[in-house]
N, C-alpha and C. Protein backbone atom coordinates (compact mmCIF):
# COMPACT_ATOMS: atom_id res chain seq x y z
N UNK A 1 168.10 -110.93 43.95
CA UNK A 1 167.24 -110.73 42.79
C UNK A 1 165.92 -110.10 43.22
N UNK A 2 165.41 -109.11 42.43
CA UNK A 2 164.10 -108.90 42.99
C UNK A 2 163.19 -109.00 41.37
N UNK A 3 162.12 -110.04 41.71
CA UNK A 3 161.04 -110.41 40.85
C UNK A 3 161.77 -110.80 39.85
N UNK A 4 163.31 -111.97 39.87
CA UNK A 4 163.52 -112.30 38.67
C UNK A 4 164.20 -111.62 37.84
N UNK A 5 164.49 -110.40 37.98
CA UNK A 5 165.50 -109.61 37.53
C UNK A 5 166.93 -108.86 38.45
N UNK A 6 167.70 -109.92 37.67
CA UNK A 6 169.10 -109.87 38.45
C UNK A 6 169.87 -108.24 39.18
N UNK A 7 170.15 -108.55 39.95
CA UNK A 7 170.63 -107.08 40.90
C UNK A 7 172.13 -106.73 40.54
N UNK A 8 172.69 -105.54 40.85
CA UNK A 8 174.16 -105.70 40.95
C UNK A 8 174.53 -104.53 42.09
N UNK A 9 175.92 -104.50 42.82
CA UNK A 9 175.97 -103.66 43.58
C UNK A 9 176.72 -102.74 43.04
N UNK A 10 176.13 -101.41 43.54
CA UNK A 10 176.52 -100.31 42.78
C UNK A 10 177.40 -99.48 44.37
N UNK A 11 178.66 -99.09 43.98
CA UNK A 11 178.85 -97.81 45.16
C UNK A 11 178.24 -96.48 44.98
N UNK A 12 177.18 -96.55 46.38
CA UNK A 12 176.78 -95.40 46.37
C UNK A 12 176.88 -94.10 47.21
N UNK A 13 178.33 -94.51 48.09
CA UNK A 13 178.74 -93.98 49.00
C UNK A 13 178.94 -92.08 49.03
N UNK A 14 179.53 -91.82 47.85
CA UNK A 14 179.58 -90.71 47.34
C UNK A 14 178.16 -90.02 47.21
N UNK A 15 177.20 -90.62 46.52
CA UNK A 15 176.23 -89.86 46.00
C UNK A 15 175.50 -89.63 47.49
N UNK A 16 175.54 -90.83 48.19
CA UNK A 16 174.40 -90.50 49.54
C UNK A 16 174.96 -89.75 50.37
N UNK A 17 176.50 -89.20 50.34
CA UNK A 17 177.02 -88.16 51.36
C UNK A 17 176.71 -86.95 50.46
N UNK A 18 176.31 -86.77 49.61
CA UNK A 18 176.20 -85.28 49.08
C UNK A 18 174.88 -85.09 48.68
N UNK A 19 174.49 -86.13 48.94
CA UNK A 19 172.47 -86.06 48.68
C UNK A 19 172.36 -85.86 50.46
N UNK A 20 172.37 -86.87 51.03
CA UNK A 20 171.81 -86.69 52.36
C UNK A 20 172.73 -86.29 53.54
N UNK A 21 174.35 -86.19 53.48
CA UNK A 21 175.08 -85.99 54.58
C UNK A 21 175.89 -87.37 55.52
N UNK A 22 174.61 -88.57 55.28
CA UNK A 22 175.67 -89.45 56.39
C UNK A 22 174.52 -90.71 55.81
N UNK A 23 174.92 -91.27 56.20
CA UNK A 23 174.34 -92.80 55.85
C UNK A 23 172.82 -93.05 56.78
N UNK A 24 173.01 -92.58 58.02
CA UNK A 24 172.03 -92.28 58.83
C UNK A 24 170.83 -91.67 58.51
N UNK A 25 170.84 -90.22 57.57
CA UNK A 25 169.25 -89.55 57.19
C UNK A 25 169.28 -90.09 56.07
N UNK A 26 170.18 -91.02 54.94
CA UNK A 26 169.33 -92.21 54.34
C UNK A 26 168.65 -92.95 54.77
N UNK A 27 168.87 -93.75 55.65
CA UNK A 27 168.39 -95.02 56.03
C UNK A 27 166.87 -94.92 56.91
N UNK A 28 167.29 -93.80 57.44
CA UNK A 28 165.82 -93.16 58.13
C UNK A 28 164.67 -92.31 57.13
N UNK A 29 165.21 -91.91 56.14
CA UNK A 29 164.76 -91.43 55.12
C UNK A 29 163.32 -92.39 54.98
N UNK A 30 162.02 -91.80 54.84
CA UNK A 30 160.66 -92.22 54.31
C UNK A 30 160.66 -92.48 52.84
N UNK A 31 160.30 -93.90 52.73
CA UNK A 31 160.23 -94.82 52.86
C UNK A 31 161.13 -96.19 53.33
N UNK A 32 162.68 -95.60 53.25
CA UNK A 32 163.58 -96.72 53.25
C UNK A 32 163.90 -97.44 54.42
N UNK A 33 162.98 -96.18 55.82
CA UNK A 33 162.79 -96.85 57.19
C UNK A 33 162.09 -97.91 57.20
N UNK A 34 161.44 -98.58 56.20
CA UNK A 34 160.26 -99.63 56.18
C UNK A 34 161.78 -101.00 55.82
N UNK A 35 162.39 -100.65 55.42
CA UNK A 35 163.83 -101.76 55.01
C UNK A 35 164.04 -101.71 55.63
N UNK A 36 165.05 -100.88 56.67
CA UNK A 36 166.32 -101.08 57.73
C UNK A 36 165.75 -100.36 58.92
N UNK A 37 166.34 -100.90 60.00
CA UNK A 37 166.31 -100.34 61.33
C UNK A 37 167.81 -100.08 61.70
N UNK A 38 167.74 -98.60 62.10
CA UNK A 38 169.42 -98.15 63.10
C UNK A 38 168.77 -98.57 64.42
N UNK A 39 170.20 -98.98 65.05
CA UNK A 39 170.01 -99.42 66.55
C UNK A 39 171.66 -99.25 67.09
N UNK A 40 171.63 -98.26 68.26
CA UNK A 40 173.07 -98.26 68.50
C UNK A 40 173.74 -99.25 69.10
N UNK A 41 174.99 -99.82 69.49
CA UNK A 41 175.39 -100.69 69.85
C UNK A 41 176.81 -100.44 70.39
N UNK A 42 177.10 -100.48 71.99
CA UNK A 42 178.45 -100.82 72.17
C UNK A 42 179.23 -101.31 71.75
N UNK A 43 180.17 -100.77 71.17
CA UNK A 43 181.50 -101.86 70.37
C UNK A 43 182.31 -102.84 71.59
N UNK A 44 182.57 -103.80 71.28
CA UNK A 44 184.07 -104.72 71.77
C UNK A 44 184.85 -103.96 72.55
N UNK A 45 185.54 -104.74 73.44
CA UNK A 45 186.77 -103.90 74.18
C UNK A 45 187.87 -103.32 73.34
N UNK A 46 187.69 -103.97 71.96
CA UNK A 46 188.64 -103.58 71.31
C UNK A 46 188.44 -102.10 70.13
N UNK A 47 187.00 -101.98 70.76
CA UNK A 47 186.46 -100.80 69.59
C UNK A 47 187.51 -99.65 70.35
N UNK A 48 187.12 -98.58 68.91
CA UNK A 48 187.47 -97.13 69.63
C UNK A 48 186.74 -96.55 70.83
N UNK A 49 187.20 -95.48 71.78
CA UNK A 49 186.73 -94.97 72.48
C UNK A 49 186.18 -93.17 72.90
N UNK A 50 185.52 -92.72 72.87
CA UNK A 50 185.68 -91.08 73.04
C UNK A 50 185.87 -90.40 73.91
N UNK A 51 185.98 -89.40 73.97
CA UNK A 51 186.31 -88.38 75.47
C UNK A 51 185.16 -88.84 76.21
N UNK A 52 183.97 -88.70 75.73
CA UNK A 52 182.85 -88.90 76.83
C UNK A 52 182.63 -89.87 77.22
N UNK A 53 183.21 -91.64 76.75
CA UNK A 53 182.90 -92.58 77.22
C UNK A 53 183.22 -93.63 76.24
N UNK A 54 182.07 -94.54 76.06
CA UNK A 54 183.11 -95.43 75.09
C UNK A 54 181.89 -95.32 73.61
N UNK A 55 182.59 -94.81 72.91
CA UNK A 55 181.98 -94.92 71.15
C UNK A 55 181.15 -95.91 70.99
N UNK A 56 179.82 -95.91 70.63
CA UNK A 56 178.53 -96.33 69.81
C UNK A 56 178.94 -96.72 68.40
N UNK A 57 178.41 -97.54 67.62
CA UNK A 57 178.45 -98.45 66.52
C UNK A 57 176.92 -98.30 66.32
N UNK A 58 176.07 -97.96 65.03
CA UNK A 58 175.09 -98.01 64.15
C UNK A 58 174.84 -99.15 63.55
N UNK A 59 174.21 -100.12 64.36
CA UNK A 59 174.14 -101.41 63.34
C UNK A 59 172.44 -101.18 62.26
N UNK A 60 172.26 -101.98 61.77
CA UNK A 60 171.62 -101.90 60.56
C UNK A 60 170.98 -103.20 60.22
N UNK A 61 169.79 -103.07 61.20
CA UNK A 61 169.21 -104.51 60.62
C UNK A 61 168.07 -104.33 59.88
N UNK A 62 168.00 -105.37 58.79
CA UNK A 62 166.81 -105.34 57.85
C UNK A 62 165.61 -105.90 58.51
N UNK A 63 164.35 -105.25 57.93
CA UNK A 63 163.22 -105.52 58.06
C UNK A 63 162.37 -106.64 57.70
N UNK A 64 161.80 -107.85 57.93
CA UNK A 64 161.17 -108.28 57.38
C UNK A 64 159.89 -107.89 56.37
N UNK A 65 160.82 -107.86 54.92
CA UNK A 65 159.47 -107.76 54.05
C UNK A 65 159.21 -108.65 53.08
N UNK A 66 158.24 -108.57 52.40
CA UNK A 66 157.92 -109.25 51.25
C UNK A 66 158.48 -109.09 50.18
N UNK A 67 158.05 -109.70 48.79
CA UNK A 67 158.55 -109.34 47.71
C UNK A 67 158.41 -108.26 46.83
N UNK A 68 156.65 -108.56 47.53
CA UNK A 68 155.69 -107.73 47.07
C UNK A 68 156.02 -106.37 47.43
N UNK A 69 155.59 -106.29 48.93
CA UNK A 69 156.07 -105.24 49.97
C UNK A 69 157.65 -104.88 49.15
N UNK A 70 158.83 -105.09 49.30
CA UNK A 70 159.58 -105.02 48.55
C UNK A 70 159.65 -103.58 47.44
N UNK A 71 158.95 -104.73 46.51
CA UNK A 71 159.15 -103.61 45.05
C UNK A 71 158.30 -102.56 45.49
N UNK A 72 157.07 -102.50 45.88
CA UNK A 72 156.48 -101.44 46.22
C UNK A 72 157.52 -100.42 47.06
N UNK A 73 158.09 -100.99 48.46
CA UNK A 73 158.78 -99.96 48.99
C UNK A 73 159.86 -98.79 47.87
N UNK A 74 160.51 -99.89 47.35
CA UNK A 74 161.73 -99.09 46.65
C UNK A 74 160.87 -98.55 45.32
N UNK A 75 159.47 -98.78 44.86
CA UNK A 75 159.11 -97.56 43.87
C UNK A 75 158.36 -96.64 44.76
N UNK A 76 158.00 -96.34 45.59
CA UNK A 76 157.55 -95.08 46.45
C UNK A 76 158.80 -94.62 46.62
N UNK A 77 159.91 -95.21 47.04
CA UNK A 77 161.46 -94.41 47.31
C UNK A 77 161.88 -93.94 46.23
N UNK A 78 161.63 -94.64 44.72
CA UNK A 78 161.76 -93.93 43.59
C UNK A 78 161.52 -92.71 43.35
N UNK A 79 159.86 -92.81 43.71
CA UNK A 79 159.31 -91.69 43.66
C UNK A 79 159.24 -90.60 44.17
N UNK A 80 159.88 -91.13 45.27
CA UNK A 80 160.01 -89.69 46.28
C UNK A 80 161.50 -89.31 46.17
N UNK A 81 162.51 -90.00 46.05
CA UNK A 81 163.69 -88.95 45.29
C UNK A 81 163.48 -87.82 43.91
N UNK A 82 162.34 -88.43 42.72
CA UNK A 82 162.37 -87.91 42.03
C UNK A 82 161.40 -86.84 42.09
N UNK A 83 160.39 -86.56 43.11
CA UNK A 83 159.85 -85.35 43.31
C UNK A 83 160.72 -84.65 44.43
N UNK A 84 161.76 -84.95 45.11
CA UNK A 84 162.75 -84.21 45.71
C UNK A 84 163.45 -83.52 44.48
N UNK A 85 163.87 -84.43 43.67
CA UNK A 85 164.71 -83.39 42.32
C UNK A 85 164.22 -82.64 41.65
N UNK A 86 162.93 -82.57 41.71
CA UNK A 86 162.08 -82.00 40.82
C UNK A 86 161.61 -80.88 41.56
N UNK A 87 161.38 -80.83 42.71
CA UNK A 87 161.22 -79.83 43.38
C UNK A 87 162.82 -79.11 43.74
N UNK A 88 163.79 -79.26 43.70
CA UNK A 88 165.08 -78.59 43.61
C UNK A 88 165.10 -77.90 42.21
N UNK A 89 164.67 -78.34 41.26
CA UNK A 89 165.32 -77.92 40.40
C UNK A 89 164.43 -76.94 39.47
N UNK A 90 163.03 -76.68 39.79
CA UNK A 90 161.70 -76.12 39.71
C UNK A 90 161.62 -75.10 40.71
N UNK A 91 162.22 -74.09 40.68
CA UNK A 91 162.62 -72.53 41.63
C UNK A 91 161.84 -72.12 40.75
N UNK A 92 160.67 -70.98 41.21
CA UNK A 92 159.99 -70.35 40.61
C UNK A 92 160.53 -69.01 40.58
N UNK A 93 160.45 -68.29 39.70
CA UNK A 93 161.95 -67.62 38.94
C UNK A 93 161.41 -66.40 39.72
N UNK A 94 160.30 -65.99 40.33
CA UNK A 94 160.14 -64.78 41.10
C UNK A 94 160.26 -65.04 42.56
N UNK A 95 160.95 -66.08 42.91
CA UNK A 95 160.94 -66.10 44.07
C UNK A 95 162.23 -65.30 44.95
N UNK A 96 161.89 -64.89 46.00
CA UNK A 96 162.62 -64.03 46.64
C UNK A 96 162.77 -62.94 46.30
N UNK A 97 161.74 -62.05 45.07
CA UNK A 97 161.68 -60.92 44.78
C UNK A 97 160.62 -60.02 44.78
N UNK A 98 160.18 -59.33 44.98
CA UNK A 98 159.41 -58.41 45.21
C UNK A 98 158.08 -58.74 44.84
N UNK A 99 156.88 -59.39 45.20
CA UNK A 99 155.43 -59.67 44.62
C UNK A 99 155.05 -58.72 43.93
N UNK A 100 154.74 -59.20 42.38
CA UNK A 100 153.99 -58.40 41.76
C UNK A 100 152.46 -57.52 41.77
N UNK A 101 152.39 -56.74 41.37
CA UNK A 101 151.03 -56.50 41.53
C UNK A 101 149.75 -57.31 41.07
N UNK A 102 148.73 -57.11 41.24
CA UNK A 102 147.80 -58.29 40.78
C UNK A 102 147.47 -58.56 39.43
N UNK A 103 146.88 -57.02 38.72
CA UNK A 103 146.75 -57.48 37.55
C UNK A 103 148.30 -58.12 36.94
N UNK A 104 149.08 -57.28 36.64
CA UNK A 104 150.72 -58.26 36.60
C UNK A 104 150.55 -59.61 36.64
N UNK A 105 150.53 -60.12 38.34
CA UNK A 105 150.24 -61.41 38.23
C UNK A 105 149.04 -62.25 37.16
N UNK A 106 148.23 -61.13 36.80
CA UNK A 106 147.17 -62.04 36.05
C UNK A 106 147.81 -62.29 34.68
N UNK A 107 148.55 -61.58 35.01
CA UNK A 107 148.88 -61.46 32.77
C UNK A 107 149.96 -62.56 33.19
N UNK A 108 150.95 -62.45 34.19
CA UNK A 108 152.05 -63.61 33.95
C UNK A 108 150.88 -64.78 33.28
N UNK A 109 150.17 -65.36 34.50
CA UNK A 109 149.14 -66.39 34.13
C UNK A 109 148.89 -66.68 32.87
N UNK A 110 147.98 -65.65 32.23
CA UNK A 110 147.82 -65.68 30.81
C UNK A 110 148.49 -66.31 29.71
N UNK A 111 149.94 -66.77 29.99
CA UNK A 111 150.90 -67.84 29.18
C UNK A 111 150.10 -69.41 29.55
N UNK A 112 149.85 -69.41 30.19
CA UNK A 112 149.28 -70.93 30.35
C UNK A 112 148.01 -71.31 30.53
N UNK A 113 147.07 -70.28 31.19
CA UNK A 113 145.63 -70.02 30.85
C UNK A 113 145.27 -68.75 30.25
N UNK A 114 144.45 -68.42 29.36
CA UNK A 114 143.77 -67.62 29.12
C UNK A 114 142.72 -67.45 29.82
N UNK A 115 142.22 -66.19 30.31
CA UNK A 115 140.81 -66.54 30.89
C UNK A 115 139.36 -66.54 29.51
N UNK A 116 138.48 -66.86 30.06
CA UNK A 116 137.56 -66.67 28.81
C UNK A 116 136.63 -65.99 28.76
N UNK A 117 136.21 -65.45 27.78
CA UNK A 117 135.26 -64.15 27.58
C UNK A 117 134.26 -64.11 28.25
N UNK A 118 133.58 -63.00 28.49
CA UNK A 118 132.40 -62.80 29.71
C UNK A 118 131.62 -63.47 28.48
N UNK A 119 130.18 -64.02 29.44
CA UNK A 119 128.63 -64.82 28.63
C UNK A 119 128.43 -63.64 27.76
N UNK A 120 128.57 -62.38 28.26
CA UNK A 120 127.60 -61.85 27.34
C UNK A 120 128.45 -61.48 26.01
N UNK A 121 129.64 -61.55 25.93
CA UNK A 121 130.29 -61.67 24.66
C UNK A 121 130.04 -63.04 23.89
N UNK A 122 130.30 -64.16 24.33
CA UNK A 122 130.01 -65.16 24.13
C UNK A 122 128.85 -65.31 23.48
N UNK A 123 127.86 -65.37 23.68
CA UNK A 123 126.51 -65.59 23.62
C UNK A 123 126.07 -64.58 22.24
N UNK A 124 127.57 -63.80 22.18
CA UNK A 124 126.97 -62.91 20.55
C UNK A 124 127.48 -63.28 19.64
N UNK A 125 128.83 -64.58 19.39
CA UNK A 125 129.28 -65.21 18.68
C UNK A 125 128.02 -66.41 18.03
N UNK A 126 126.93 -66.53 18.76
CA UNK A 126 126.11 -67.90 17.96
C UNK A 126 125.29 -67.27 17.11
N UNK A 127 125.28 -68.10 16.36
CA UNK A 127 124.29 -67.89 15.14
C UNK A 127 123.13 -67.44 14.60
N UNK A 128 122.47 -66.46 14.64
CA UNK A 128 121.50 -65.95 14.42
C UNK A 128 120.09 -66.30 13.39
N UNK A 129 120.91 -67.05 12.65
CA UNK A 129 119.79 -68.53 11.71
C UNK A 129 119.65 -69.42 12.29
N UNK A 130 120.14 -70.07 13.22
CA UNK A 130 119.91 -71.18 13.54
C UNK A 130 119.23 -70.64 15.18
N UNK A 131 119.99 -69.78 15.96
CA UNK A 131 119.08 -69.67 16.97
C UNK A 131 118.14 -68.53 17.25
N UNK A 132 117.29 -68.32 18.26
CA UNK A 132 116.80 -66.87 18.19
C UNK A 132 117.65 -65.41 19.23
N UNK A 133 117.51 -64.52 18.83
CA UNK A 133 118.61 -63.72 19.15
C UNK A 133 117.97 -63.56 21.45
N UNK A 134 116.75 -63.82 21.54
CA UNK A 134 116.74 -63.68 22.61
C UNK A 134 116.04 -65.07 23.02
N UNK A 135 116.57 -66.22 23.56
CA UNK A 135 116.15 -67.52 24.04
C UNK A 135 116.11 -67.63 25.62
N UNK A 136 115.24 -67.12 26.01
CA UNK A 136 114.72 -67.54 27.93
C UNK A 136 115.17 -68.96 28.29
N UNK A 137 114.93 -69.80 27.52
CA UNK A 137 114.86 -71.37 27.97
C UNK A 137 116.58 -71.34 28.10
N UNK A 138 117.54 -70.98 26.77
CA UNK A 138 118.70 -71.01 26.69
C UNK A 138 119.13 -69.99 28.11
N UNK A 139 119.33 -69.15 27.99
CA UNK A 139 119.36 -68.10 29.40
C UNK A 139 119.56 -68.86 30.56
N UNK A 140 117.96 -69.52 30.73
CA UNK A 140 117.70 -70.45 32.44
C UNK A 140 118.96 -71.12 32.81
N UNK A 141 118.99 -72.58 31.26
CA UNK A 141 119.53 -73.54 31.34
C UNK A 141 121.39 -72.88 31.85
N UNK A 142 121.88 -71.62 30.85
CA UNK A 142 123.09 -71.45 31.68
C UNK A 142 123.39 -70.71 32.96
N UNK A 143 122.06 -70.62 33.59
CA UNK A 143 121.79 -70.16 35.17
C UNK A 143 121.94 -70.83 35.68
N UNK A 144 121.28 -71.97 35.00
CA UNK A 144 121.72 -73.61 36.36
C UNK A 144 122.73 -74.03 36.07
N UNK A 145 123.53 -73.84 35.01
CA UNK A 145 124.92 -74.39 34.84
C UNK A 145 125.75 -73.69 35.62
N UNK A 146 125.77 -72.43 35.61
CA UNK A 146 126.69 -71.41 36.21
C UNK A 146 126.84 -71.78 37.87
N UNK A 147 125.75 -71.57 37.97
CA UNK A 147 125.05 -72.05 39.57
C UNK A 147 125.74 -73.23 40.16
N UNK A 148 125.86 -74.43 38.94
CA UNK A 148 126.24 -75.81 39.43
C UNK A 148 128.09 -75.73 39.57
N UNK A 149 128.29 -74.92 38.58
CA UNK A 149 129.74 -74.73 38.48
C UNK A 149 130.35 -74.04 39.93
N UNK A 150 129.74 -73.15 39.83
CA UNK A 150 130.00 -72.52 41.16
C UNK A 150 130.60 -73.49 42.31
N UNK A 151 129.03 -74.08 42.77
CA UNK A 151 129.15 -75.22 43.71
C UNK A 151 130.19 -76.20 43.32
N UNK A 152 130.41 -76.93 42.52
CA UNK A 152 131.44 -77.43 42.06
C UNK A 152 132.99 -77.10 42.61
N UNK A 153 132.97 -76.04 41.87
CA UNK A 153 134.31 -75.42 42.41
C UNK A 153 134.79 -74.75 43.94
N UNK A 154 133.42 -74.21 44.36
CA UNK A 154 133.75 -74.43 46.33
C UNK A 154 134.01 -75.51 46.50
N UNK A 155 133.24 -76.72 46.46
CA UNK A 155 133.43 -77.97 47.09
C UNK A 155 134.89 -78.31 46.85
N UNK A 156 135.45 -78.21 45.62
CA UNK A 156 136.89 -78.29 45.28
C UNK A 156 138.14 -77.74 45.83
N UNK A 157 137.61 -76.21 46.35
CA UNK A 157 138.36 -75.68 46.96
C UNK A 157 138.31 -76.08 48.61
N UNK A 158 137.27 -76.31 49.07
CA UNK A 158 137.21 -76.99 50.27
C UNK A 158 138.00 -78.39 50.63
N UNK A 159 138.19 -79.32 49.46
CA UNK A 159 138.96 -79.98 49.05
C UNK A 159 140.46 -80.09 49.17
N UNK A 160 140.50 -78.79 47.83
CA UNK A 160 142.41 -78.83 48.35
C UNK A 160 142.72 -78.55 49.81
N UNK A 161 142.05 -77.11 50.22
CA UNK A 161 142.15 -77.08 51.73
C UNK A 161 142.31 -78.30 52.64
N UNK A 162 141.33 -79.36 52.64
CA UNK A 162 141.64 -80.38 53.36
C UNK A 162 143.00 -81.25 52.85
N UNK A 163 142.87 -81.52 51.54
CA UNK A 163 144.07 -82.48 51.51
C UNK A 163 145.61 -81.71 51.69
N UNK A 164 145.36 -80.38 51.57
CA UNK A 164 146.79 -79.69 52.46
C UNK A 164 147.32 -79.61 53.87
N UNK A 165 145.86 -80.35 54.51
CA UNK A 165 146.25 -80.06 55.40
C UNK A 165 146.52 -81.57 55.56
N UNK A 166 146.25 -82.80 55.04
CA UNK A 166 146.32 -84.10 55.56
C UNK A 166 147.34 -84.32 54.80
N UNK A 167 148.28 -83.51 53.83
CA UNK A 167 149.36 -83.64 53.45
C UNK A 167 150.73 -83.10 54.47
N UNK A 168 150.29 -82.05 54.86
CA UNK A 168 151.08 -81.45 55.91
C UNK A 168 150.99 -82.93 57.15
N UNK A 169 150.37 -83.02 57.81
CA UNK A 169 149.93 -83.44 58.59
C UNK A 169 150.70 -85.09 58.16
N UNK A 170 150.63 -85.48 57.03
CA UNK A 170 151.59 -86.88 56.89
C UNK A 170 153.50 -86.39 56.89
N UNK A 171 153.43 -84.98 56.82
CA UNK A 171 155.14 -85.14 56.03
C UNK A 171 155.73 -85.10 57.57
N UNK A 172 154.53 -84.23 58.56
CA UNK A 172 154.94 -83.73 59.93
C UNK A 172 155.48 -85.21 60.60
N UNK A 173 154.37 -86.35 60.22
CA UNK A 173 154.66 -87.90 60.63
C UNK A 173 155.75 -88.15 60.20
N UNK A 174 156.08 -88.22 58.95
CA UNK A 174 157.28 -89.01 58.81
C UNK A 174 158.89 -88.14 58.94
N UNK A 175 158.47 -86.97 58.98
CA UNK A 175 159.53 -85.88 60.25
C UNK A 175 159.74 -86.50 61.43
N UNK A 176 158.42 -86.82 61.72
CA UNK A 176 158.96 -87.12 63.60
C UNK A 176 159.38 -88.72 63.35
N UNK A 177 158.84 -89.78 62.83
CA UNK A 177 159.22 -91.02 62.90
C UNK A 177 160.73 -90.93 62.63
N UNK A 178 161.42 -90.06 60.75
CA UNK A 178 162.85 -89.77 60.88
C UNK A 178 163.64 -89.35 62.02
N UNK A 179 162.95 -88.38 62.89
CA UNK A 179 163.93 -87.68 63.97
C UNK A 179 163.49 -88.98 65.14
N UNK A 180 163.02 -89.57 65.36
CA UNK A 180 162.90 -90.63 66.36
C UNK A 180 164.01 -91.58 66.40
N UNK A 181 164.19 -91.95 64.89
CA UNK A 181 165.21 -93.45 64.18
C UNK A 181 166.50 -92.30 64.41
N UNK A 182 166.35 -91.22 63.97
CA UNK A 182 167.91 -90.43 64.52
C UNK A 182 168.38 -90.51 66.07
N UNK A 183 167.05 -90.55 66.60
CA UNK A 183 167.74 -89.75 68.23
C UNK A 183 168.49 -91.38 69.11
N UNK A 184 167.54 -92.42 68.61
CA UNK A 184 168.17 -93.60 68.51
C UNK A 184 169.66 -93.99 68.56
N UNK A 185 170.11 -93.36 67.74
CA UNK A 185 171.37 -94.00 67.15
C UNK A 185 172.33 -92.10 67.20
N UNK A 186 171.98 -91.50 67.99
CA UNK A 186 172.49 -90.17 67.94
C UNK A 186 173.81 -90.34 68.71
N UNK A 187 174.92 -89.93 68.35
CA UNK A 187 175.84 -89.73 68.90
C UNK A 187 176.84 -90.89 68.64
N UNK A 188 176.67 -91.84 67.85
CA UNK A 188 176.94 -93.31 67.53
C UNK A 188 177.87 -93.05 66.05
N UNK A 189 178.36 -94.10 65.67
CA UNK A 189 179.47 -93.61 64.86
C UNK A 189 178.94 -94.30 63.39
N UNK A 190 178.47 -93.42 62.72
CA UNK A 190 177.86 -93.89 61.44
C UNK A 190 178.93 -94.36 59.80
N UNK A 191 179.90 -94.99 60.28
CA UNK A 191 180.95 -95.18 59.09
C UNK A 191 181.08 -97.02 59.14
N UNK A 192 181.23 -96.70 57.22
CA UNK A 192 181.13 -98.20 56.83
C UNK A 192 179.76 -99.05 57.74
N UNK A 193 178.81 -98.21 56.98
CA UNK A 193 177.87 -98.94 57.01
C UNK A 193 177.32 -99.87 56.01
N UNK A 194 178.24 -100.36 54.98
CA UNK A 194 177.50 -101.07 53.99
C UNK A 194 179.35 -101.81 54.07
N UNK A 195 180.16 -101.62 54.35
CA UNK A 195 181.38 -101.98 54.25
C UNK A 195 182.83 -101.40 53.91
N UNK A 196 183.86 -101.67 53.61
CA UNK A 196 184.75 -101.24 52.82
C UNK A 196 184.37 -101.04 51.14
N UNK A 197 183.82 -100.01 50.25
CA UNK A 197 183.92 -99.38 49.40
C UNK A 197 184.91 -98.45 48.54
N UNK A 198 185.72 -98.35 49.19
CA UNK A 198 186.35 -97.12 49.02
C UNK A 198 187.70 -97.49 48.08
N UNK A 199 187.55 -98.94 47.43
CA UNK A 199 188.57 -99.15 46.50
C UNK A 199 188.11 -99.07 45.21
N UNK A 200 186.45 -98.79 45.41
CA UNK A 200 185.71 -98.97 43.66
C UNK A 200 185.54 -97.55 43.64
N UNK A 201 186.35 -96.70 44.39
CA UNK A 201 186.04 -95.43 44.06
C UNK A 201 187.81 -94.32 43.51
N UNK A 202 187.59 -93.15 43.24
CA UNK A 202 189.08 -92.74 42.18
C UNK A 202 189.79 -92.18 43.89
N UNK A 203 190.78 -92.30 43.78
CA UNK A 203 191.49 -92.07 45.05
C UNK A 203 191.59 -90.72 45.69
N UNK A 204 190.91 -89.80 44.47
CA UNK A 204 190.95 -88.13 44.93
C UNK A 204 189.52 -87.89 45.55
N UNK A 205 188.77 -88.97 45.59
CA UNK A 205 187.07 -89.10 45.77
C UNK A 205 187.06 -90.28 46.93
N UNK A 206 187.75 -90.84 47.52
CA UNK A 206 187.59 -91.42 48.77
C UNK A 206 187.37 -91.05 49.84
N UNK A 207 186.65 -91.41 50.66
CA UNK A 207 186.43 -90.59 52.01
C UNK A 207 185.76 -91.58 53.11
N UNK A 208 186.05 -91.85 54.22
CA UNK A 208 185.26 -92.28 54.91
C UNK A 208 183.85 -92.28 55.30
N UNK A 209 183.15 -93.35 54.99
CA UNK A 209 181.50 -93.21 56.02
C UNK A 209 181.12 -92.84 57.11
């Protein structure tokens, strides 16, 4: 049970060989390395054996976590399958074709931003009763606004710059921690790792782990 709301087991044998390939870049998969640890293991005299020596076994031990720890893990794992799908399925429709020219590119834009009129168009839309057609004080005040905006928006862009790079810089981590938990258990025989499944599944869709 987690937090009181009853669990059930689902086969997911199928979906994780055609999402990830093997049971292995699940389990190493960021976040779900915080649950399970691969660790290879000599089989029995009675295990199978290979040309090169004697066959490895993938055991699978769980992590000590909380409850807390817990639900948190598996909604970051939520979350990060569903910006994996979302990023599959979100191909930006000019990709792999020829870059447009710039203005081009500006007009694609134009569906979702407009840009907005220069000040000095602007500034001929106000009212002529209510304000005076030439106001210094008004003028200043959107000098220092402009000014502040400016700054604003470097600092912002200095911004994304950094967090691209401390984004890069986390995915590179949990690249190498995945390829670490792989090299581990590399060469080791990754089937029926959760058990015999393969009777809750249609018999033209069975396949070994």
């Amino acid at each position: 049970k987690l937090h009181g709301v009853p669990t059930r087991i689902v086969p997911a044998q199928e979906s994780v060989l055609r999402r990830f390939g093997n049971w292995a870049e699940f389990l190493t998969m960021a976040p779900f390395d915080e649950l399970f640890a691969l660790e290879s293991k000599v089989p029995d005299a009675g295990g199978e054996a290979s040309e090169s020596g004697t066959a490895k076994d993938v055991v699978v031990r769980p992590r000590l976590v909380s409850s807390t720890q817990r639900a948190r893990i598996l909604t970051r794992a939520k979350m990060a399958l569903q910006q994996r799908l979302h990023e599959e399925f979100s191909v930006w429709w000019r990709e792999g074709k020829v870059p447009l020219p710039e203005y081009t590119a500006r007009r694609v834009l134009w569906w979702d931003h407009k840009p907005p009129l220069p000040f000095e168009l602007q500034i001929q839309s106000r009212s002529k009763d209510r304000v005076r057609i030439f106001d210094e004080r008004f003028l200043y005040l959107q000098r220092i606004i402009k000014a502040r905006r400016e700054r604003r928006k470097a600092k912002a862009a200095e911004w994304t710059e950094e967090r691209k790079k401390i984004l890069q810089e986390r995915e590179q981590k949990k690249k190498e921690r995945q390829q670490k938990a792989l090299e581990a258990v590399s060469g080791a025989k990754c089937g029926g790792l959760l058990g015999n499944l393969g009777y809750l599944l249609p018999d033209s869709k069975r396949r070994s782990l």
